[in-house]
Protein backbone atom coordinates (compact mmCIF):
# COMPACT_ATOMS: atom_id res chain seq x y z
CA UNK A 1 -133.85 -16.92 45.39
CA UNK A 2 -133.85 -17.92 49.06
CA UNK A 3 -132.24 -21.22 48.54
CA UNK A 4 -129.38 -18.84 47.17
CA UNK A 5 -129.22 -16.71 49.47
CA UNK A 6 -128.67 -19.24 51.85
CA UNK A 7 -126.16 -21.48 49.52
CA UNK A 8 -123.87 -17.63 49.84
CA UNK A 9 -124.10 -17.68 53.75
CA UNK A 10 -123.03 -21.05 53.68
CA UNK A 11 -120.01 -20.59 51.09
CA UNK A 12 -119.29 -17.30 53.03
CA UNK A 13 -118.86 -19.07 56.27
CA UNK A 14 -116.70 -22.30 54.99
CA UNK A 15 -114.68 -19.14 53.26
CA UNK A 16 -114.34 -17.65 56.73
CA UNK A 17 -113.21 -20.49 58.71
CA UNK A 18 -111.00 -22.09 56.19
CA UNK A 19 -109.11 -18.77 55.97
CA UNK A 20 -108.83 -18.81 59.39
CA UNK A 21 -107.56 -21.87 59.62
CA UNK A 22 -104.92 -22.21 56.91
CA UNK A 23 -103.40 -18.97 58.48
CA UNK A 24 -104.24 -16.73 55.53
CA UNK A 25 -105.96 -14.11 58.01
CA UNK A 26 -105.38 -13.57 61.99
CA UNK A 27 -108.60 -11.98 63.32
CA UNK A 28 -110.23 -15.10 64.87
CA UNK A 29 -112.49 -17.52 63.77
CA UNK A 30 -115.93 -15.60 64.13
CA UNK A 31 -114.57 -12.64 63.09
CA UNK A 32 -113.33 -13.94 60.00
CA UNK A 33 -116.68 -15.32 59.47
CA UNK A 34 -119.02 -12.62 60.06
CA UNK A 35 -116.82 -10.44 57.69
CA UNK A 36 -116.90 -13.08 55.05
CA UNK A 37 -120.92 -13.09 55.70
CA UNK A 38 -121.03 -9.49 55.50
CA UNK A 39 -119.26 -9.18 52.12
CA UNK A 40 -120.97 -11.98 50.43
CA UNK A 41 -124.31 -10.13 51.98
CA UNK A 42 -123.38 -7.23 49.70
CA UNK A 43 -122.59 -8.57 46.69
CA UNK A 44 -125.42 -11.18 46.62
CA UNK A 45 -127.61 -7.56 47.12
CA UNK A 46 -125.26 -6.28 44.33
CA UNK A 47 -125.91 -8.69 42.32
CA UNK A 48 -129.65 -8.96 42.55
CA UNK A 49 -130.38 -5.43 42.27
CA UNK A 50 -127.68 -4.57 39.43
CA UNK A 51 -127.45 -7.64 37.09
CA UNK A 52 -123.32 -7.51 38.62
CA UNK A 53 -121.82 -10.95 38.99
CA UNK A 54 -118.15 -12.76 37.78
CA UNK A 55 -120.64 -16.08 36.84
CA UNK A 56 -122.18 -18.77 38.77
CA UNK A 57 -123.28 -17.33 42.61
CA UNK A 58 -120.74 -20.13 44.12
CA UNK A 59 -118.12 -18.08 42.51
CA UNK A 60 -119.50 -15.02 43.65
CA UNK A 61 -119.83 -16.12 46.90
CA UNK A 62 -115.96 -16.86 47.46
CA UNK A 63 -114.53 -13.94 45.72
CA UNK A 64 -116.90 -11.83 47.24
CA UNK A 65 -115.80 -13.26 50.58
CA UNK A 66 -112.14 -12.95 50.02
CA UNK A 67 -112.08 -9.75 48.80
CA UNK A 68 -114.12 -8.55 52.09
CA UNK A 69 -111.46 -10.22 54.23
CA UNK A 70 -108.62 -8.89 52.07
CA UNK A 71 -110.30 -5.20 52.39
CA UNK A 72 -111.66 -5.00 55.74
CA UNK A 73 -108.17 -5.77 58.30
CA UNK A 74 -106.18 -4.05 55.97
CA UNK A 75 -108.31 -0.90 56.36
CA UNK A 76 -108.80 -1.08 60.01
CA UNK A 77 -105.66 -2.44 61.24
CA UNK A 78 -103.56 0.96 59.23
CA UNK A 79 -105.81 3.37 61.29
CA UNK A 80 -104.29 1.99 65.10
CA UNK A 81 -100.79 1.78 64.35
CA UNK A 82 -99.92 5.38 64.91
């Protein structure tokens, strides 16, 4: 289990830093990666104590991560621009 833990922080941050990178996301580099961390975090806890998972936890591990940095600027980023 701990080897897969750490395999998802891994995935998580390549996920991070790629988005970064190819311009999909504009937050900055460590940002990017601790909320690709954080949401991979989740569902790797998800998916340990609920049986919840799309397959193999690679897979997991990027949509997991994607979807955390598709939810988490949208939702913050709305709230400033009053």
């Amino acid at each position: 289990m701990f080897p897969m833990l750490i395999g998802t922080v891994v995935i998580a941050g390549i996920v991070g830093y790629l988005s970064e990178k190819s311009g999909f996301t504009r937050n900055g580099i460590v940002q990017s990666i601790i909320i690709c961390v954080g949401g991979a975090f989740l569902f790797y806890f998800l998916r340990i104590m609920f049986g919840i998972g799309f397959g193999a936890p690679g897979v997991d591990a990027i949509l997991s991560s994607v979807g955390a940095l598709v939810i988490v600027p949208t939702h913050w980023r709305g709230r400033g621009k009053r």
